[in-house]
N, C-alpha and C. Protein backbone atom coordinates (compact mmCIF):
# COMPACT_ATOMS: atom_id res chain seq x y z
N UNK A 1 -13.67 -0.78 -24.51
CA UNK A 1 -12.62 -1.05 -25.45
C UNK A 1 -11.72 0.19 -25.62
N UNK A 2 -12.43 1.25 -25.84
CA UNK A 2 -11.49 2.78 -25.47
C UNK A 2 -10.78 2.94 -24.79
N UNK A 3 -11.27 2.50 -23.65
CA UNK A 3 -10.57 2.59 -21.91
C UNK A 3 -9.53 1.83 -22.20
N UNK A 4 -9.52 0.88 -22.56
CA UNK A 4 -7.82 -0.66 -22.46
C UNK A 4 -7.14 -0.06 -23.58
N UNK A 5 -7.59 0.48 -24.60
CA UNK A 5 -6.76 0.58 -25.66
C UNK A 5 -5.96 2.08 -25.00
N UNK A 6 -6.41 3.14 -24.56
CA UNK A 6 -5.75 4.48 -24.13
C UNK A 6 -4.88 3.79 -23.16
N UNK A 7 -5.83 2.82 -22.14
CA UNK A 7 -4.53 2.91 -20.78
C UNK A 7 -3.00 2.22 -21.31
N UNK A 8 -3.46 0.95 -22.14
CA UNK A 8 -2.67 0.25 -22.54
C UNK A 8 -1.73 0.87 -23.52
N UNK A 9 -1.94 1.94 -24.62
CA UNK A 9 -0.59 2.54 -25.41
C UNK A 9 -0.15 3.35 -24.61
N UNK A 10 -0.85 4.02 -23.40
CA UNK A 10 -0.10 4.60 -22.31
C UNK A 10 1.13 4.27 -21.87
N UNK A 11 0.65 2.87 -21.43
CA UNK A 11 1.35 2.39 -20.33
C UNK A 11 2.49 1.62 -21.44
N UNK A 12 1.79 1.00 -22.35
CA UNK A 12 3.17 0.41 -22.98
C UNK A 12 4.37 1.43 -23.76
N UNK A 13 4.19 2.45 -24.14
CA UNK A 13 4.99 3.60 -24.05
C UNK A 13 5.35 4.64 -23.23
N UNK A 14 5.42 3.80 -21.68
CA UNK A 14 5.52 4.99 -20.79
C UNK A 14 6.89 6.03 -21.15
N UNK A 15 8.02 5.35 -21.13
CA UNK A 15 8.83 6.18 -21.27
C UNK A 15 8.50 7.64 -22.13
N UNK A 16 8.09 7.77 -22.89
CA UNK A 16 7.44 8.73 -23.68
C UNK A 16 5.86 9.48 -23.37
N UNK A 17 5.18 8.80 -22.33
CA UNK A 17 3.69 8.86 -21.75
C UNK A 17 3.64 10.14 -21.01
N UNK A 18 4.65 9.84 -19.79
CA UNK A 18 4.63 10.97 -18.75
C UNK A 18 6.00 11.67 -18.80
N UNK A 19 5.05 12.68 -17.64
CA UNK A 19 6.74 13.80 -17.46
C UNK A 19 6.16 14.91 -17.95
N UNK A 20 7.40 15.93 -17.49
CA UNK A 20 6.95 17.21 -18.54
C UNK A 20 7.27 17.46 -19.93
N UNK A 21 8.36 16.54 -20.12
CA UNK A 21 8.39 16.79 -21.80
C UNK A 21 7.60 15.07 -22.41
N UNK A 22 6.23 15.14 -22.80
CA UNK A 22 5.42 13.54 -23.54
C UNK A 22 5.46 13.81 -24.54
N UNK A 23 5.14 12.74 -24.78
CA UNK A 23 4.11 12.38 -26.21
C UNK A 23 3.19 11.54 -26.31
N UNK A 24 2.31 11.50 -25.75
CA UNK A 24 1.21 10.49 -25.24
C UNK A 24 0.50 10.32 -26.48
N UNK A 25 0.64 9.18 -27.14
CA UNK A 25 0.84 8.74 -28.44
C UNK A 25 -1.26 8.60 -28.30
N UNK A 26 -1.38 7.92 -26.96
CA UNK A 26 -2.84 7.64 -27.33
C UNK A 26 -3.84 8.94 -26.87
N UNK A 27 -3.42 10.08 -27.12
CA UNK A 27 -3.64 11.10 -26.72
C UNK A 27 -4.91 11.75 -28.12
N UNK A 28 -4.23 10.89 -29.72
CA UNK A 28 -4.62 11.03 -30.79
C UNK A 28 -5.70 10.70 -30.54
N UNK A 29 -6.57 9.30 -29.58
CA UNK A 29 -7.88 9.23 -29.20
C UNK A 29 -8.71 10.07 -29.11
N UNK A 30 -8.17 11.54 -28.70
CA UNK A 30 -9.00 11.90 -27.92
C UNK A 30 -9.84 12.95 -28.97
N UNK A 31 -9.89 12.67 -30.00
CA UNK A 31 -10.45 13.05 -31.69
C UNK A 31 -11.73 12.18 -31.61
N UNK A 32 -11.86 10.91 -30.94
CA UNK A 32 -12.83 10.21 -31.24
C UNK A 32 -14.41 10.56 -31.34
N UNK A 33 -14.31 11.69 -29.97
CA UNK A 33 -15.76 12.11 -29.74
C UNK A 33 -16.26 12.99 -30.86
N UNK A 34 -15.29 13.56 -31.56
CA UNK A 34 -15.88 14.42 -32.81
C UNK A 34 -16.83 13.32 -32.95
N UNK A 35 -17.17 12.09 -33.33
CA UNK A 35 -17.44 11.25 -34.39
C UNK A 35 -18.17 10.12 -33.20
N UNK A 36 -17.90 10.18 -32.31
CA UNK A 36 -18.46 9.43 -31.59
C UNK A 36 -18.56 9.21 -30.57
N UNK A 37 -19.93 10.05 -29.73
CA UNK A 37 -19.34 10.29 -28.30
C UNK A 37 -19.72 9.82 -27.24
N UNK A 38 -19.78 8.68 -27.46
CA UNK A 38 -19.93 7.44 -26.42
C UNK A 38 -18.77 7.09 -26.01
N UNK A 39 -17.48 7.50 -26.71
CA UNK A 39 -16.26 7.56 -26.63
C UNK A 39 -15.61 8.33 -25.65
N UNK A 40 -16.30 9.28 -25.02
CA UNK A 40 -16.24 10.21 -24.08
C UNK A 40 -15.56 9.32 -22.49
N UNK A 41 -16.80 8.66 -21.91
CA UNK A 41 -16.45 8.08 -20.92
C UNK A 41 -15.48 6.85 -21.11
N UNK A 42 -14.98 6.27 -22.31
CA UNK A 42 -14.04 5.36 -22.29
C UNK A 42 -12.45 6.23 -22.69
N UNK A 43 -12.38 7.17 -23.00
CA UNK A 43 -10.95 8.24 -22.71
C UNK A 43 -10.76 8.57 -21.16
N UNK A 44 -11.98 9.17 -20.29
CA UNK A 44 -11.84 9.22 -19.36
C UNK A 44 -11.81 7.94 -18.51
N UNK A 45 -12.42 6.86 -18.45
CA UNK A 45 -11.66 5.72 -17.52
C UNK A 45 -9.87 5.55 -18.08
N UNK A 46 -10.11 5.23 -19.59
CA UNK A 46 -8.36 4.91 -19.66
C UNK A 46 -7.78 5.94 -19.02
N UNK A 47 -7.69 7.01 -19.08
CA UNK A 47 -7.01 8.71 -18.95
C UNK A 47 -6.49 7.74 -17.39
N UNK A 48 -7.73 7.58 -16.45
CA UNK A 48 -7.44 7.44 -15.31
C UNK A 48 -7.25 6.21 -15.27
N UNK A 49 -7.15 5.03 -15.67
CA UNK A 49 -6.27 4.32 -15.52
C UNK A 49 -4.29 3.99 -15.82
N UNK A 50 -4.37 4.84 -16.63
CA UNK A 50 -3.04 4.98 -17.27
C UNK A 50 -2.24 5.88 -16.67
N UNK A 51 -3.31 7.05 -15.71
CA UNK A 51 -2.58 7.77 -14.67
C UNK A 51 -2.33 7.15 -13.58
N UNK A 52 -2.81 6.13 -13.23
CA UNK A 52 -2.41 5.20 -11.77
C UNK A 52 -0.84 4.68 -12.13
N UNK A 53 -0.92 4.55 -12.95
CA UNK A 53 0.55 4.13 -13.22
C UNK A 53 2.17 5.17 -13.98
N UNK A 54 1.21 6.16 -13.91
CA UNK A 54 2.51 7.38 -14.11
C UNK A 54 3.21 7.79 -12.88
N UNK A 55 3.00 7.09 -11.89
CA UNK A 55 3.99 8.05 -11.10
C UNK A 55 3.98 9.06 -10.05
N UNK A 56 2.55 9.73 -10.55
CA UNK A 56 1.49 11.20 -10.05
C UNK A 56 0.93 10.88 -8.86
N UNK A 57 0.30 10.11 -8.94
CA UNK A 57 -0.89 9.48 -7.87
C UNK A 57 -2.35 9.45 -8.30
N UNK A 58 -2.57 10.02 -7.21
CA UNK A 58 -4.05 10.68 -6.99
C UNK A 58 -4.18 11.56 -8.18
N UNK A 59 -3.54 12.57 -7.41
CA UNK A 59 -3.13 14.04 -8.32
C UNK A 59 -3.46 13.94 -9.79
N UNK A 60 -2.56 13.07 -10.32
CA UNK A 60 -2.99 12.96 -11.85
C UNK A 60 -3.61 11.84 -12.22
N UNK A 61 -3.94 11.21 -11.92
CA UNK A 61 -5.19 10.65 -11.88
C UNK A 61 -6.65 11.62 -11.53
N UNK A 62 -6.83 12.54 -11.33
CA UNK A 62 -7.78 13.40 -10.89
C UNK A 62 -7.80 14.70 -11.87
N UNK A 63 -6.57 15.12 -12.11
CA UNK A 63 -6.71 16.62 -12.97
C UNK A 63 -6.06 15.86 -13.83
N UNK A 64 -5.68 14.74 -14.74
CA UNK A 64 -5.14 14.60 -15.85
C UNK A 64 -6.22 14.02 -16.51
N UNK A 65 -6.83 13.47 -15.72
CA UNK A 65 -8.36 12.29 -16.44
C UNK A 65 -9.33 13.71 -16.52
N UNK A 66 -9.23 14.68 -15.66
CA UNK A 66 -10.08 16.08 -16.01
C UNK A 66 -9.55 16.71 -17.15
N UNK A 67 -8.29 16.51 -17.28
CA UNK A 67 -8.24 17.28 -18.64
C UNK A 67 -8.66 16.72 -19.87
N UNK A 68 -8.48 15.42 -19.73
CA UNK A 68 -9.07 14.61 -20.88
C UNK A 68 -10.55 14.79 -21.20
N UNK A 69 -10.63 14.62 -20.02
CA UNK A 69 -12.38 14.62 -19.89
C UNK A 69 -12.87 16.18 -20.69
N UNK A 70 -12.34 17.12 -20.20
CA UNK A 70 -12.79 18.04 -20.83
C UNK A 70 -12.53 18.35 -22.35
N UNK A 71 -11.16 18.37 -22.81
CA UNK A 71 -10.95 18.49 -24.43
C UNK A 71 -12.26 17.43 -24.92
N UNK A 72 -12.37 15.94 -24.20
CA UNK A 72 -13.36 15.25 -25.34
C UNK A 72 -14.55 15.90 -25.15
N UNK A 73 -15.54 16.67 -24.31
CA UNK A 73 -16.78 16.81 -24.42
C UNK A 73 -16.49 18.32 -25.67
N UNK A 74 -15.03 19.05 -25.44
CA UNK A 74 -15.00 20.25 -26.34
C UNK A 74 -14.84 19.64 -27.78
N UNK A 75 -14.08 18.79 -27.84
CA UNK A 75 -14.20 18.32 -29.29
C UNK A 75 -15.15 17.82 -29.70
N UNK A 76 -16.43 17.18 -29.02
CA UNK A 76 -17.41 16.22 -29.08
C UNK A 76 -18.45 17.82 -29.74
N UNK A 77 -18.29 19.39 -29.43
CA UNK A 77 -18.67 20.30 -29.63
C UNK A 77 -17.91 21.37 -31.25
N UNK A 78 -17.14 20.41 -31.40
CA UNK A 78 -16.29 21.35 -32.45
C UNK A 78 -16.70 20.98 -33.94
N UNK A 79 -16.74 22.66 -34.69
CA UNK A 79 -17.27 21.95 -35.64
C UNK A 79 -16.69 21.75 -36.90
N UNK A 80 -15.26 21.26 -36.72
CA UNK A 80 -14.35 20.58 -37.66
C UNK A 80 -13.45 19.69 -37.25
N UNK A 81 -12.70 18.40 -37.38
CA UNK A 81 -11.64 17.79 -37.01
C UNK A 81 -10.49 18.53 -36.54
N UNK A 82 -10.28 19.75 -37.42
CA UNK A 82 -9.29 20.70 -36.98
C UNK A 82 -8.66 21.22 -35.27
N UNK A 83 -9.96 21.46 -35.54
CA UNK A 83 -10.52 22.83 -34.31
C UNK A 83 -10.62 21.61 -33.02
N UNK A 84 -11.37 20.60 -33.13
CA UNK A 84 -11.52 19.43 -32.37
C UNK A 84 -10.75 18.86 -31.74
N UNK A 85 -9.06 18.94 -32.63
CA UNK A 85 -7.90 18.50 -32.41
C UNK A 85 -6.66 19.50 -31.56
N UNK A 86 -7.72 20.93 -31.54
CA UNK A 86 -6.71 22.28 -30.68
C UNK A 86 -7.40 21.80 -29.10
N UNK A 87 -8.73 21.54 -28.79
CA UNK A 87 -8.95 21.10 -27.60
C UNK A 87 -8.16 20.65 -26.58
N UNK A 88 -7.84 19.18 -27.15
CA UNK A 88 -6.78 18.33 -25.85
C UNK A 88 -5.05 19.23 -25.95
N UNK A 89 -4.93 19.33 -27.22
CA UNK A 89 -3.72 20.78 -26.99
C UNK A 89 -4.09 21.75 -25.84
N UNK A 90 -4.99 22.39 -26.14
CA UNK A 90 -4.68 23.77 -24.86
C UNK A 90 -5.28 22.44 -23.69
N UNK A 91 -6.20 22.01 -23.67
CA UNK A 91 -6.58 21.76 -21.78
C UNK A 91 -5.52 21.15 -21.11
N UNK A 92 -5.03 20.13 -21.68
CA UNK A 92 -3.56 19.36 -21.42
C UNK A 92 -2.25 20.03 -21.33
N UNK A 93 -2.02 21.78 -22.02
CA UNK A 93 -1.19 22.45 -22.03
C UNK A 93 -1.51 22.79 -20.49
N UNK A 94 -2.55 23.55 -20.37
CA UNK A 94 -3.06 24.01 -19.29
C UNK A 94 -2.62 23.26 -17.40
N UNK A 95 -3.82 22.39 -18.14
CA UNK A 95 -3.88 21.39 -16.70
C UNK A 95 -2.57 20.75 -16.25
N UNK A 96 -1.70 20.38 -17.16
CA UNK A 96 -0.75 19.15 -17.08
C UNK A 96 0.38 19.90 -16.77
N UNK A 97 0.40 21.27 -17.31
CA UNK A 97 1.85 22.08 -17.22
C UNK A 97 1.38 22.64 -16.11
N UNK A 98 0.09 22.74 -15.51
CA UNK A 98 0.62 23.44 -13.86
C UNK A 98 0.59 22.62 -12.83
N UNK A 99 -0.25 21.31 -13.57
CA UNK A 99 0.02 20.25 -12.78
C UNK A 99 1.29 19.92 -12.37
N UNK A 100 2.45 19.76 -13.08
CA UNK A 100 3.65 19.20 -13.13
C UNK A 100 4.33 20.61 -12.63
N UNK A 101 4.22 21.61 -13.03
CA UNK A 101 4.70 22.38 -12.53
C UNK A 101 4.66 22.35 -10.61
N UNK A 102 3.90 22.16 -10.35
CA UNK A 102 3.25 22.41 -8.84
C UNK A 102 3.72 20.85 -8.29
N UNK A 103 3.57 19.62 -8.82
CA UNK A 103 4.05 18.61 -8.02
C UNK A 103 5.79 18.09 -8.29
N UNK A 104 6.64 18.88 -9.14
CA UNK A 104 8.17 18.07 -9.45
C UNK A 104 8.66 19.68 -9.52
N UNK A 105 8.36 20.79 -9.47
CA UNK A 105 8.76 21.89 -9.80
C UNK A 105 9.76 22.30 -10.43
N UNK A 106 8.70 22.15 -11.75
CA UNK A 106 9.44 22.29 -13.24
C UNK A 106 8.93 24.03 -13.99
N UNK A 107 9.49 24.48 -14.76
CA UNK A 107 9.15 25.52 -15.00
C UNK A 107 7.86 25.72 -15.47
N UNK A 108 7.47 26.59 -15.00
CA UNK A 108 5.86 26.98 -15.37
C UNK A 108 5.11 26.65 -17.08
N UNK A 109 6.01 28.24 -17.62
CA UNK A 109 5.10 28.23 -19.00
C UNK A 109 6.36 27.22 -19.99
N UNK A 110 7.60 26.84 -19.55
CA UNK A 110 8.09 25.72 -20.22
C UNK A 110 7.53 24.63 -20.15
N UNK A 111 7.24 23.77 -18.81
CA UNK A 111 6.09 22.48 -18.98
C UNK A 111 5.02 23.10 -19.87
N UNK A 112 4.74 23.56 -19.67
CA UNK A 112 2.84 24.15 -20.22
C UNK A 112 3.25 24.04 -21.91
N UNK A 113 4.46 24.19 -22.56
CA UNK A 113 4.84 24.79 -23.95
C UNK A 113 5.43 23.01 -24.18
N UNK A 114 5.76 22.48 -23.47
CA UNK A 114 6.63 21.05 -23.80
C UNK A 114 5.32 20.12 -23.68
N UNK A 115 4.77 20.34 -23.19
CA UNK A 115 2.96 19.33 -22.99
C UNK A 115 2.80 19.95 -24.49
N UNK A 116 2.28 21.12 -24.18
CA UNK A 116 1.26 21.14 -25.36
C UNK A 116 1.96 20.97 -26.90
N UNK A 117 3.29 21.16 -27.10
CA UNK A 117 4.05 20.58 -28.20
C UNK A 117 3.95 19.21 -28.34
N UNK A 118 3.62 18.22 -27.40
CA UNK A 118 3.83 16.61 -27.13
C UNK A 118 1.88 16.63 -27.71
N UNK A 119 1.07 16.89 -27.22
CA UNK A 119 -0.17 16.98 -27.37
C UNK A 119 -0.41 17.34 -28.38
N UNK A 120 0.41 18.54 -29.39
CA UNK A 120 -0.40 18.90 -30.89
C UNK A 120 0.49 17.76 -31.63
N UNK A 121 1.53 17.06 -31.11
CA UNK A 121 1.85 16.40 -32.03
C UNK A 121 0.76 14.92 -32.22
N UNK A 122 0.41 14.73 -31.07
CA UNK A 122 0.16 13.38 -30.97
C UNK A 122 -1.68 13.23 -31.79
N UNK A 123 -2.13 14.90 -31.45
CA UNK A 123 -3.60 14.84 -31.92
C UNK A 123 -3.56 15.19 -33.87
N UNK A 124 -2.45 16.14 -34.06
CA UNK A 124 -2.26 16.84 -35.62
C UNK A 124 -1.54 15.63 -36.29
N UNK A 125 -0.76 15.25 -35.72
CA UNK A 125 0.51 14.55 -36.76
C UNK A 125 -0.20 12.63 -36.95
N UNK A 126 -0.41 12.28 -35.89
CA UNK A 126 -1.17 11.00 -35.41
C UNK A 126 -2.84 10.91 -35.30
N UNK A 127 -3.56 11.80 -34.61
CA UNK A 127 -4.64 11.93 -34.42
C UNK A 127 -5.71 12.74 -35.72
N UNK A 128 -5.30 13.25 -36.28
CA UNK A 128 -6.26 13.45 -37.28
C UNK A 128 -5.87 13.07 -38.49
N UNK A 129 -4.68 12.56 -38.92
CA UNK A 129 -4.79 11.50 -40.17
C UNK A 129 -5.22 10.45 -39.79
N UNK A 130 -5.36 9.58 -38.55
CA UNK A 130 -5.87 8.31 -38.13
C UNK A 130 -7.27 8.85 -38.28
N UNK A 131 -8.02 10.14 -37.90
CA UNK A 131 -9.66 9.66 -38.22
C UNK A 131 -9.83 9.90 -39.61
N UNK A 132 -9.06 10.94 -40.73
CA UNK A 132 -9.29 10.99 -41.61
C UNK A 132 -9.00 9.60 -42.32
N UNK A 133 -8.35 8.68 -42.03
CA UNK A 133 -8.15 7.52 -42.75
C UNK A 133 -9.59 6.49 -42.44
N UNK A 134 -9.97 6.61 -40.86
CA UNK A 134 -11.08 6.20 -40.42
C UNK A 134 -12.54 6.18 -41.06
N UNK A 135 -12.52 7.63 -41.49
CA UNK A 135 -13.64 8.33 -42.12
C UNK A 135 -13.47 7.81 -43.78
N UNK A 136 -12.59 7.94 -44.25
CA UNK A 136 -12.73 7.55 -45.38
C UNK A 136 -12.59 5.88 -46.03
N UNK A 137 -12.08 5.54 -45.28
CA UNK A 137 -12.81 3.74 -45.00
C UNK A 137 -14.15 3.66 -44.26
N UNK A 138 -15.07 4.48 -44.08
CA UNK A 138 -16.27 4.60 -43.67
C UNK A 138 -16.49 3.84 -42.16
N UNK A 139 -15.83 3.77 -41.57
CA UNK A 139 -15.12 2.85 -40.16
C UNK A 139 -15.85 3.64 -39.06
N UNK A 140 -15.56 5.19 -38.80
CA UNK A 140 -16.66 5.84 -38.33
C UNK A 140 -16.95 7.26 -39.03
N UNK A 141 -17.79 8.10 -38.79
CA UNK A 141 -18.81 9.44 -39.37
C UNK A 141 -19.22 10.48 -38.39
N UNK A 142 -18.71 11.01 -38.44
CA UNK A 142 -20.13 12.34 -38.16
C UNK A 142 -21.33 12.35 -37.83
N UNK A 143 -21.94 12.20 -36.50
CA UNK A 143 -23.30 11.79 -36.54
C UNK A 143 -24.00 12.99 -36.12
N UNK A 144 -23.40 13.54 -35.45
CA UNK A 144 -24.08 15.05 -34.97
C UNK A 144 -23.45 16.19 -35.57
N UNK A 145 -23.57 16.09 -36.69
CA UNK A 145 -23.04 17.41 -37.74
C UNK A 145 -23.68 18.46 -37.94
């Protein structure tokens, strides 16, 4: 259910999804594993399904579903929503801005600064009032606190 719901706000907001300047709206998902991390492998199938259809290929389909993959096992390790929510910021700054940098040759630490501006928005502004609203409708918790 993770997996269709990421690929699918992906894909139905592509215009805004990919590129070097996003906002990968379902990016806010990737908060889930704080709280529940069975959630882990359903970010990473969507990640890589929603990259088959950006445009990338292989390529991002491979290091973009890796970057996902990694912020959720770091957030799945963090020990506040906060801190949980800087994860997919830097790995996605990282991965995605040299990714893009290296396949459309776009500027280096400008992709890297336009990702990770698209990424703190989508996890700070979207992604952690959605679990704090979550959490406090008791919807999901903290299980490994």
């Amino acid at each position: 259910m993770i997996a269709a719901l990421y690929a699918a706000l992906t894909v139905v907001l592509a215009p805004i999804s990919y590129g070097p300047v996003q906002f990968r709206v379902s990016e806010a998902l990737t908060l889930l594993p704080f709280y529940l991390p069975e959630a882990i492998p359903g970010l990473f199938v969507g990640c890589i399904f929603a990259n088959f259809f950006g445009g990338f290929g292989l390529v991002d389909m491979v290091f973009g579903s890796l970057a996902t993959l990694i912020a959720a096992i770091l957030t799945l390790k963090s020990k506040n929503i906060f801190i949980g929510a800087l994860w997919p910021v830097v790995s996605n700054m990282i991965i995605i801005g040299t990714m893009l940098h290296y396949l459309i040759d776009v500027p280096l630490i400008a992709t890297c600064i336009y990702v990770g501006l698209g990424e703190a928005g989508a996890c700070y502004i979207i992604g952690v009032p959605l679990m704090k609203i979550l959490e406090k409708r008791n919807i999901i918790s903290r299980v490994n606190a």
